[in-house]
N, C-alpha and C. Protein backbone atom coordinates (compact mmCIF):
# COMPACT_ATOMS: atom_id res chain seq x y z
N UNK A 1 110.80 -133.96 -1.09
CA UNK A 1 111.11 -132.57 -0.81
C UNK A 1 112.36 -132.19 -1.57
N UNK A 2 112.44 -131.11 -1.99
CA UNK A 2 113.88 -130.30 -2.80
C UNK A 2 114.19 -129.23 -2.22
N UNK A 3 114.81 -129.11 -1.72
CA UNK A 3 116.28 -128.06 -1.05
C UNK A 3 116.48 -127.13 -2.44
N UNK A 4 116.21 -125.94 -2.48
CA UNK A 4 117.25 -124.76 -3.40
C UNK A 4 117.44 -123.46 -3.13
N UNK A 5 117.97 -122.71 -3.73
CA UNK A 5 118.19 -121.29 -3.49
C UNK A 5 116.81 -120.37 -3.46
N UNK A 6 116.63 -120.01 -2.36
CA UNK A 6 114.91 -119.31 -2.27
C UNK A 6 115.39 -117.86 -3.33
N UNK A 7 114.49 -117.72 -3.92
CA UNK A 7 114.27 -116.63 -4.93
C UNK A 7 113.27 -115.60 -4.24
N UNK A 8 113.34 -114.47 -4.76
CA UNK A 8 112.20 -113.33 -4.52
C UNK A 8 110.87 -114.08 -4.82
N UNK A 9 110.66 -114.77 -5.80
CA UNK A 9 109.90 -115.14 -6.04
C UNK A 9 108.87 -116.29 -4.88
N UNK A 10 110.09 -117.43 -4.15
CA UNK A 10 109.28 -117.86 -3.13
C UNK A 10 108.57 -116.87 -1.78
N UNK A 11 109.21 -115.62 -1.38
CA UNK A 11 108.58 -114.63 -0.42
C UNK A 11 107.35 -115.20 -0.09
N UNK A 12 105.99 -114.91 -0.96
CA UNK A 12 104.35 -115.15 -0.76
C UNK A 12 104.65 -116.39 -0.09
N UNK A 13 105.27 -117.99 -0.21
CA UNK A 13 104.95 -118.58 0.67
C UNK A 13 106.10 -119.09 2.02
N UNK A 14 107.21 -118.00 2.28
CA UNK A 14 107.93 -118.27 3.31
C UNK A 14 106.87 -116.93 4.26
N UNK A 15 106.61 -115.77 3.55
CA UNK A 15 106.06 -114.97 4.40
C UNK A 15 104.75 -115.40 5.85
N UNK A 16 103.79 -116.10 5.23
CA UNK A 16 102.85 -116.35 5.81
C UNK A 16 102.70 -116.90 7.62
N UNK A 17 104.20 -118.17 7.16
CA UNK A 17 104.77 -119.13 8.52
C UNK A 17 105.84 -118.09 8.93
N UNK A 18 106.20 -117.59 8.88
CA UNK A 18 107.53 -116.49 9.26
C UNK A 18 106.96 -115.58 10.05
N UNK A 19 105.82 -114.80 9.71
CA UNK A 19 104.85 -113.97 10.50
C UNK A 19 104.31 -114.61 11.37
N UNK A 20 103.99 -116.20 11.57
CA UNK A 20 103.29 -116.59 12.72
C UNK A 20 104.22 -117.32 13.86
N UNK A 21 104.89 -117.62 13.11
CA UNK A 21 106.51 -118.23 13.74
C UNK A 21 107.10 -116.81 14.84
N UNK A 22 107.14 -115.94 14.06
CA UNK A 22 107.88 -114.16 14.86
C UNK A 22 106.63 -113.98 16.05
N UNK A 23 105.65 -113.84 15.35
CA UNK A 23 104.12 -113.73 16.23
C UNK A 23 104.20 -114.20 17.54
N UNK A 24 104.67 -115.55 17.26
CA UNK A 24 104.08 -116.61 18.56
C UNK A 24 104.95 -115.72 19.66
N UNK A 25 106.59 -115.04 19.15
CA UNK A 25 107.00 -115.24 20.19
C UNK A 25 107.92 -116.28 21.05
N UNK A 26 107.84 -117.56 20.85
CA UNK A 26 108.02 -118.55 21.61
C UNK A 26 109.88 -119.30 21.34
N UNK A 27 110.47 -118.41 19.73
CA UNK A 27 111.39 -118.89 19.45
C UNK A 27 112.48 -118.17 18.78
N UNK A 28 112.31 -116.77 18.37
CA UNK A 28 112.76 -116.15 17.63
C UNK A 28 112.68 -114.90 18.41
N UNK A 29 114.01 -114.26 18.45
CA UNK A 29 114.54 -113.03 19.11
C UNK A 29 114.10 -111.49 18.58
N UNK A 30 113.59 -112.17 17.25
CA UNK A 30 112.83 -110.52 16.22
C UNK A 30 112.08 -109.58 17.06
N UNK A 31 111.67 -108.78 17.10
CA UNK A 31 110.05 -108.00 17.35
C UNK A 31 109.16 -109.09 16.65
N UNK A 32 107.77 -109.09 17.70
CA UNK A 32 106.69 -109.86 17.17
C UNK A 32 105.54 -109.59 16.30
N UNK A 33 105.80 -107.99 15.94
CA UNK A 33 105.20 -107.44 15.29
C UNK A 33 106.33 -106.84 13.83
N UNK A 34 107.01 -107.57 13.46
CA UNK A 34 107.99 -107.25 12.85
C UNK A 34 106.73 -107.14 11.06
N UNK A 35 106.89 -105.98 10.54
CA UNK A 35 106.51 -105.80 9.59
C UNK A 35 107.07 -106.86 8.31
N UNK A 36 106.13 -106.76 7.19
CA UNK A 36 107.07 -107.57 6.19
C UNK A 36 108.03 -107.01 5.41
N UNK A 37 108.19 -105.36 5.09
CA UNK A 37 109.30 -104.93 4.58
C UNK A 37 110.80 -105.88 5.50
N UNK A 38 110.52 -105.22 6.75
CA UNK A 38 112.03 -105.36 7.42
C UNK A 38 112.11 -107.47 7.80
N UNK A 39 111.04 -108.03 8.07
CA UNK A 39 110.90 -109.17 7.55
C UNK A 39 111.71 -109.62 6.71
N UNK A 40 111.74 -109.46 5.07
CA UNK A 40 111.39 -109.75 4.15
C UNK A 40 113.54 -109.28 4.15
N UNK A 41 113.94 -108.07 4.81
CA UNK A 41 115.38 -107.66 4.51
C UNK A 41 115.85 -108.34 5.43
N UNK A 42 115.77 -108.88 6.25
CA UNK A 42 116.29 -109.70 7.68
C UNK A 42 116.55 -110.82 6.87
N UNK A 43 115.93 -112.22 6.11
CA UNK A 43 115.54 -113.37 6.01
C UNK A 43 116.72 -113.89 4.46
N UNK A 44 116.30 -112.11 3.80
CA UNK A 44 116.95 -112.42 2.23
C UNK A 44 117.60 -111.19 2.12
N UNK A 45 118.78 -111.38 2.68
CA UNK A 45 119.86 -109.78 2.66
C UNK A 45 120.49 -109.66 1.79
N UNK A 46 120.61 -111.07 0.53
CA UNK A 46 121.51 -110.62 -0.18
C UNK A 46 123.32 -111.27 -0.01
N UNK A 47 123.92 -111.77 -0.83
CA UNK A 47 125.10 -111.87 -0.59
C UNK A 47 126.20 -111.06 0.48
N UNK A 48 126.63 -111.48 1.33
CA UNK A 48 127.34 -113.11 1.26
C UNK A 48 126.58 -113.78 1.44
N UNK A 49 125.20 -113.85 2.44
CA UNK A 49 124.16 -114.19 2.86
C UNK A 49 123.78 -115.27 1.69
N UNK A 50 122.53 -116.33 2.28
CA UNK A 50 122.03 -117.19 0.75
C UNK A 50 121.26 -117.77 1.33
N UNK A 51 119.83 -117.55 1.22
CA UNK A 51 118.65 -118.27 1.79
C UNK A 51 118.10 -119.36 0.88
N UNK A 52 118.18 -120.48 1.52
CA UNK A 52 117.43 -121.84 0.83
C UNK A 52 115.99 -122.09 1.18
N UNK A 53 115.40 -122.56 0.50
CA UNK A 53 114.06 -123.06 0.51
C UNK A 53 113.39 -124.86 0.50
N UNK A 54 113.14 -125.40 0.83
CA UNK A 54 112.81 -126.94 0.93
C UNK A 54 111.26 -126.83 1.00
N UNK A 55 110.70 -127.16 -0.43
CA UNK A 55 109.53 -126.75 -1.32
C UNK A 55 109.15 -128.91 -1.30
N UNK A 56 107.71 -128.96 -1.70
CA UNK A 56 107.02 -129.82 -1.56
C UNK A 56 106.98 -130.52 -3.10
N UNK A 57 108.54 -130.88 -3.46
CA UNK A 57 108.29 -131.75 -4.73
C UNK A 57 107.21 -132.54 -5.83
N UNK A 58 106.47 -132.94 -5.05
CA UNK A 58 105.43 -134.04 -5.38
C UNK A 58 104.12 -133.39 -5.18
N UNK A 59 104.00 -132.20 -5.00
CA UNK A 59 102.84 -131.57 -4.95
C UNK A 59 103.06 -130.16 -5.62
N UNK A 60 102.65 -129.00 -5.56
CA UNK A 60 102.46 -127.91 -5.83
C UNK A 60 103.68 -126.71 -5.58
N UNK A 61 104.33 -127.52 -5.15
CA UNK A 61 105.93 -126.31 -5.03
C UNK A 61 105.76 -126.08 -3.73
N UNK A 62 104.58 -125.90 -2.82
CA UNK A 62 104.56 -125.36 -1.74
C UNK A 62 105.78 -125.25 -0.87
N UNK A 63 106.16 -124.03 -0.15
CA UNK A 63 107.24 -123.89 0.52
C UNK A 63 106.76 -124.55 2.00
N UNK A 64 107.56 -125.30 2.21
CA UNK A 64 107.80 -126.06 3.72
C UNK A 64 108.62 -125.69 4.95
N UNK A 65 109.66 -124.87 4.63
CA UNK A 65 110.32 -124.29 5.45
C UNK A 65 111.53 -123.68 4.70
N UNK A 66 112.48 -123.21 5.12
CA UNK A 66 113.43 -122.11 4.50
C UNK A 66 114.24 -122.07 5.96
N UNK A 67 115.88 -121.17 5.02
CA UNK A 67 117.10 -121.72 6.22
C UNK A 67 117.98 -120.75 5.69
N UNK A 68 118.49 -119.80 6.07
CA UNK A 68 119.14 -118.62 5.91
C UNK A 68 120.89 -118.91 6.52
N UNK A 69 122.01 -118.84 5.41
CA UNK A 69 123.09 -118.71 5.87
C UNK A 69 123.88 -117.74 5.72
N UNK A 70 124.42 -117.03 6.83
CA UNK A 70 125.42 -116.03 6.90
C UNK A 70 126.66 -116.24 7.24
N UNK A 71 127.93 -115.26 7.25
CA UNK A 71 128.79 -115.23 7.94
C UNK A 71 128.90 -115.03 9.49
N UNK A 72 128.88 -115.75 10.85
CA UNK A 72 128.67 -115.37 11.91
C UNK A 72 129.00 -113.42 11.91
N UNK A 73 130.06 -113.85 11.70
CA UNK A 73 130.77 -112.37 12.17
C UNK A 73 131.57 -111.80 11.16
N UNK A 74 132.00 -110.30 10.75
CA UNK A 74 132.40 -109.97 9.90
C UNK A 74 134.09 -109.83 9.83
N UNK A 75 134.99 -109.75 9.03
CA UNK A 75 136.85 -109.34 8.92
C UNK A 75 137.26 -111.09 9.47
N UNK A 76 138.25 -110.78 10.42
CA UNK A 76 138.41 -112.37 11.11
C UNK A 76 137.87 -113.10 11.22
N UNK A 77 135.91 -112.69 11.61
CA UNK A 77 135.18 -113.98 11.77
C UNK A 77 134.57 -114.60 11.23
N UNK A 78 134.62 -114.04 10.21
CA UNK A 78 133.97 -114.65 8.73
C UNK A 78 133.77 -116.45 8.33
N UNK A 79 134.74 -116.86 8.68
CA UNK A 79 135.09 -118.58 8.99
C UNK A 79 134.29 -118.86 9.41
N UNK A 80 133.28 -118.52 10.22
CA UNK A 80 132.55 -119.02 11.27
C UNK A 80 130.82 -119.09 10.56
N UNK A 81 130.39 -119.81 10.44
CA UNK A 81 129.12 -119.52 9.71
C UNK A 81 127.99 -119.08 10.83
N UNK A 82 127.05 -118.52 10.57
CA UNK A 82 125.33 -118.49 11.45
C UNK A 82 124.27 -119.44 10.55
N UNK A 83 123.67 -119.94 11.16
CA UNK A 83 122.34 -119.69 9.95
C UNK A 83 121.13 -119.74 11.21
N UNK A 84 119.57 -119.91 10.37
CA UNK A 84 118.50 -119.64 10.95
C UNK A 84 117.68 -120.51 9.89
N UNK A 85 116.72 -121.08 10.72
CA UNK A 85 115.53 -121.67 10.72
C UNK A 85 113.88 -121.78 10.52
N UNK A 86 113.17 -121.74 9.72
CA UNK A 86 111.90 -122.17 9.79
C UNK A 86 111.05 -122.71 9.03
N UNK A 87 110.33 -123.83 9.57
CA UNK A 87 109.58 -124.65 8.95
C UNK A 87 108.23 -124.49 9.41
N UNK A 88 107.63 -124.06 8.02
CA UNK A 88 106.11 -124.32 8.28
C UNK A 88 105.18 -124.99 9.31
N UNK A 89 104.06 -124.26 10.34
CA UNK A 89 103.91 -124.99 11.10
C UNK A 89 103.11 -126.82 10.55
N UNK A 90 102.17 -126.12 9.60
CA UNK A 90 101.93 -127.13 8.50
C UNK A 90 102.44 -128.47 8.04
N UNK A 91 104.36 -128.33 8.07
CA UNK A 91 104.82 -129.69 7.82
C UNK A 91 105.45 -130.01 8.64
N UNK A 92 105.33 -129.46 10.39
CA UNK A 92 106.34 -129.68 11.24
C UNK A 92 106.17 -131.55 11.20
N UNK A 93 106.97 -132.29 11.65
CA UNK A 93 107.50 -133.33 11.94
C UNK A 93 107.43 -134.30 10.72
N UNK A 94 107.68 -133.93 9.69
CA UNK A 94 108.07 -134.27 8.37
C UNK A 94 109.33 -134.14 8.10
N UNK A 95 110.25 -133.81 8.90
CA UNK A 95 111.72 -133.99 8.70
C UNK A 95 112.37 -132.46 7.75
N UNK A 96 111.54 -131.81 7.94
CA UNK A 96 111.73 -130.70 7.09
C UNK A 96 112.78 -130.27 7.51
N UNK A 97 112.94 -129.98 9.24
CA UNK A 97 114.03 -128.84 9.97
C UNK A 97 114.96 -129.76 9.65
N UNK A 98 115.46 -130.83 9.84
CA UNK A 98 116.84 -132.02 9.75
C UNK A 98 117.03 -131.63 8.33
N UNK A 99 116.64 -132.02 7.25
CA UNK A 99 116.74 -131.55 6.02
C UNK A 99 117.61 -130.44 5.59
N UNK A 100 116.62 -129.48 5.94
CA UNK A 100 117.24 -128.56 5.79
C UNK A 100 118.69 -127.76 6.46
N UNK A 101 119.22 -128.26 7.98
CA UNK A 101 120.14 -128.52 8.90
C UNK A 101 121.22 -129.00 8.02
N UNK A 102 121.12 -131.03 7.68
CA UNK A 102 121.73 -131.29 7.33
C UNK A 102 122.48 -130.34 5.54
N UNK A 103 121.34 -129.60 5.12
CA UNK A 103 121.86 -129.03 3.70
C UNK A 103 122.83 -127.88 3.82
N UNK A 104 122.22 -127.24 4.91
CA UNK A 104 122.87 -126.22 5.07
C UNK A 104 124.57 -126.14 6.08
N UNK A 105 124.56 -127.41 6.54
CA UNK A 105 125.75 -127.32 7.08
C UNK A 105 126.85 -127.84 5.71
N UNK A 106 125.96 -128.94 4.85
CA UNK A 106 127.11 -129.05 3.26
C UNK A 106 126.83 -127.67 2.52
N UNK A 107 126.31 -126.58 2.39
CA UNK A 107 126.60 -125.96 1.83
C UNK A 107 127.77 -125.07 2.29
N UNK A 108 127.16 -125.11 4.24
CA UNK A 108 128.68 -123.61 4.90
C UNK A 108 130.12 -124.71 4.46
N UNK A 109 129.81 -126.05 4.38
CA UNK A 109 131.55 -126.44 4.47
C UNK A 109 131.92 -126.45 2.94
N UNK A 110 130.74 -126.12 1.82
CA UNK A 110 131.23 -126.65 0.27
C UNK A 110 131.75 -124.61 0.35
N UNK A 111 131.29 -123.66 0.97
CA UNK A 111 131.39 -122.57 0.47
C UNK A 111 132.65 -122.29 1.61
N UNK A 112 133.32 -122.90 2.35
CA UNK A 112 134.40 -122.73 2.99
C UNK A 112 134.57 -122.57 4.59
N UNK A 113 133.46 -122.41 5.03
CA UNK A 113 133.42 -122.16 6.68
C UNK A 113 134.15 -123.40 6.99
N UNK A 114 134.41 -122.94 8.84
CA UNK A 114 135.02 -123.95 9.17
C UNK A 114 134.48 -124.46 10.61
N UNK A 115 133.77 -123.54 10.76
CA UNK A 115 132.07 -123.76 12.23
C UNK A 115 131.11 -123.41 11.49
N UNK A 116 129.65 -123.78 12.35
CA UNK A 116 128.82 -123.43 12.54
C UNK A 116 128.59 -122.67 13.39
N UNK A 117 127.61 -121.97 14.17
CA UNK A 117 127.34 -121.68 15.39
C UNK A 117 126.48 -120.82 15.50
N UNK A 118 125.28 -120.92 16.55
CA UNK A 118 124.07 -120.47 17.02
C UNK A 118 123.86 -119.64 17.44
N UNK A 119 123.66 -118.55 17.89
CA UNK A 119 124.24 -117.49 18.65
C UNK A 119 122.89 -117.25 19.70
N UNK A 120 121.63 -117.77 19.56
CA UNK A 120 120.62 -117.67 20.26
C UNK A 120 119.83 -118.56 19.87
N UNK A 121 119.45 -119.81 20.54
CA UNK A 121 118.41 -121.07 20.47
C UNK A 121 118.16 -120.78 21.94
N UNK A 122 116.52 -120.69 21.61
CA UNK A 122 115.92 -120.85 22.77
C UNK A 122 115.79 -122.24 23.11
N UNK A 123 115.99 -121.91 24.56
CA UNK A 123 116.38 -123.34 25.83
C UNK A 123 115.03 -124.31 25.58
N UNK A 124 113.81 -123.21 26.22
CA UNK A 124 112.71 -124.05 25.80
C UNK A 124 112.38 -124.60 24.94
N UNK A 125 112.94 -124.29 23.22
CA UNK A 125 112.85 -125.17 22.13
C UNK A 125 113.59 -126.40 21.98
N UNK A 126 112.60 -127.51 22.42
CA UNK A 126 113.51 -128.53 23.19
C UNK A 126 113.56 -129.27 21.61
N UNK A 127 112.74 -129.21 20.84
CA UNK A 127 112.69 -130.14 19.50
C UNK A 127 114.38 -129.45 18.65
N UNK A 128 114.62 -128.02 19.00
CA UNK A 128 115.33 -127.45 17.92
C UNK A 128 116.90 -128.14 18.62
N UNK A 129 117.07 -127.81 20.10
CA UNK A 129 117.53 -128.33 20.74
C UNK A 129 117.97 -129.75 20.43
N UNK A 130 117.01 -130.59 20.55
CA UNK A 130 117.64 -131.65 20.18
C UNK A 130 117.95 -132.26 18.98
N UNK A 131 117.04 -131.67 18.06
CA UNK A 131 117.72 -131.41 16.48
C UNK A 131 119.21 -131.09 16.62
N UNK A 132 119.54 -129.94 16.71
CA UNK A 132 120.86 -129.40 16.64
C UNK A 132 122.12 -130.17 17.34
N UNK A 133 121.54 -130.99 18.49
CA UNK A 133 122.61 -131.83 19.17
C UNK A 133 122.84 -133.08 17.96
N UNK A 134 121.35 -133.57 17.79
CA UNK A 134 122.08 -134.83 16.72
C UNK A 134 122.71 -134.72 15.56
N UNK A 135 122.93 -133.38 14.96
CA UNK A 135 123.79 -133.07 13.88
C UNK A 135 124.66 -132.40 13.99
N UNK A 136 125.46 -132.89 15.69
CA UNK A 136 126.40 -133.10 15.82
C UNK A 136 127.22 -131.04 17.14
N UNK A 137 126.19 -130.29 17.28
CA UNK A 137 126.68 -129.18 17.96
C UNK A 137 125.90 -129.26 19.10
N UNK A 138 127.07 -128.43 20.18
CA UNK A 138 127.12 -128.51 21.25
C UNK A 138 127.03 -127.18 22.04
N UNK A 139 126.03 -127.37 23.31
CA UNK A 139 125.80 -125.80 23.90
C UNK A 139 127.54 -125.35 24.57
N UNK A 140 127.36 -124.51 23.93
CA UNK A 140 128.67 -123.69 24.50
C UNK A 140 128.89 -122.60 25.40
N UNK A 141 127.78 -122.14 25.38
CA UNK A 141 127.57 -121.17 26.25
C UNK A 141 125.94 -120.95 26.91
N UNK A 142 125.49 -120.02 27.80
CA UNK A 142 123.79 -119.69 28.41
C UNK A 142 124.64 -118.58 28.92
N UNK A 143 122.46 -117.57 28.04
CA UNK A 143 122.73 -116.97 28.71
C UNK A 143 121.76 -116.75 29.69
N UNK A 144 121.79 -116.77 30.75
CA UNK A 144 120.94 -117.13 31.82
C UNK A 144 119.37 -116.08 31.58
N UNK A 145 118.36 -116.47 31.53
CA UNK A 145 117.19 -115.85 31.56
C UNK A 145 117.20 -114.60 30.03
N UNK A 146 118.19 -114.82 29.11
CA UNK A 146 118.75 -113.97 28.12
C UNK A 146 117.03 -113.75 27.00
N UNK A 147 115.75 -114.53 27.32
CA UNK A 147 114.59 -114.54 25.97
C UNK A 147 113.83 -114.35 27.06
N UNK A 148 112.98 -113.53 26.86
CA UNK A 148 111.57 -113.28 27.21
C UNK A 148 110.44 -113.70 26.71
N UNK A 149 109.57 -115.02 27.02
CA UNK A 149 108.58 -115.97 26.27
C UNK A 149 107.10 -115.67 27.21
N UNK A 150 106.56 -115.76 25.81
CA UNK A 150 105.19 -115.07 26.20
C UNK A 150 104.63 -115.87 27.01
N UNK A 151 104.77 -117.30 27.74
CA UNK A 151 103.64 -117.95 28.80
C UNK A 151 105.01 -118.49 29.77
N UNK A 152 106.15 -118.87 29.34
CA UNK A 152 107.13 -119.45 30.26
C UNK A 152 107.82 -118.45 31.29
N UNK A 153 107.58 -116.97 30.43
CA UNK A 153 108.61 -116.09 31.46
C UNK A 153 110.12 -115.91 31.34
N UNK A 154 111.03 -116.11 31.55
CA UNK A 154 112.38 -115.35 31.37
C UNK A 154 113.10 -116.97 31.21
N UNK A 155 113.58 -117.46 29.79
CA UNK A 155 114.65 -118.76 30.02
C UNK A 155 115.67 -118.31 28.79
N UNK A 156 116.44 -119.53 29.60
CA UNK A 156 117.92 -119.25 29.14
C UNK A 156 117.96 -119.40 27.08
N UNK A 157 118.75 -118.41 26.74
CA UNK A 157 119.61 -118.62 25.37
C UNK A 157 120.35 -119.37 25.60
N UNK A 158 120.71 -120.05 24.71
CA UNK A 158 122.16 -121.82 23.96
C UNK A 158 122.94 -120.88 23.01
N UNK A 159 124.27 -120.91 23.08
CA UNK A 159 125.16 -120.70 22.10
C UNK A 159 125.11 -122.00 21.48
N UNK A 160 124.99 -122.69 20.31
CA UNK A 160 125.63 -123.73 19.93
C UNK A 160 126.29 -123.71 18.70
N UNK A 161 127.45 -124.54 18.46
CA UNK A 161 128.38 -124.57 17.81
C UNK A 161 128.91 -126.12 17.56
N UNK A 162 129.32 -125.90 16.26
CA UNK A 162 130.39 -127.17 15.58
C UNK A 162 131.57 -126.99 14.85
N UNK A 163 132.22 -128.00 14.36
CA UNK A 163 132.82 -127.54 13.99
C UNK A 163 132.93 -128.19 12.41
N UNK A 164 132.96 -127.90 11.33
CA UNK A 164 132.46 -128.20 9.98
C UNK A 164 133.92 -129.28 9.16
């Protein structure tokens, strides 16, 4: 697998898992009917912003998942990085999400941040969950019943955070 800077050009294959990923519902705070214009401006905004891609080396380029980093917050909080997540349902447990985790936390500390931090992981995503603990961040905050999931009903948001 190769980690790089997603281009306009990868879109056609981050779009496809991104729409069914938002769809499900089950993990992501978007609208579930989120069109692909506003899609498509959410994911790749543009500097400071910098969306990576982790494409299928040894085969056909295929995109595997993609990992979006921002500034948490803007003026003072800038230090603080966000990013976001998704991997194809296609290559889930191929190490794609760690991959891409581990890249993106050397890129927030090569480009200067000095945290990470989550601002909404759903509770029930126990895989992302425990992804995110072994590379090292910690729930910092809940918000109690804060996501509305289409078969579980009302569970808690995770702040999580590190420190880079």
């Amino acid at each position: 697998m190769l980690i790089r800077e997603a281009t306009a050009a990868d879109w056609p294959g981050i779009w496809p898992f991104l729409r069914r990923i938002v769809a499900a519902g089950e993990t992501y705070t978007w609208p579930r009917d989120v069109d692909e214009a506003t899609a498509r401006r959410l994911w790749l905004p543009g500097p400071p912003a910098r969306a990576v891609v982790a494409v299928d080396d040894a085969a056909d380029g295929t995109v595997l998942g993609t990992a979006k980093l921002a500034p948490n917050q803007l003026g003072p909080g800038d230090h603080v990085a966000n990013a976001s997540f998704m991997v194809s349902p296609a290559a889930a447990g191929r190490g794609v999400g760690r991959a891409l985790g581990a890249h993106v936390l050397d890129l927030a500390r090569a480009e200067g941040y000095r945290a990470m931090q989550f601002n909404a992981v759903v509770a029930s995503n126990e895989r992302a969950v425990a992804l995110w603990r072994s590379l090292g961040f910690a729930v910092v905050g809940r918000i109690p019943e804060g996501f509305r999931h289409p078969s579980r009903g009302y569970v808690d948001l995770l702040v999580m955070h590190r420190q880079l």
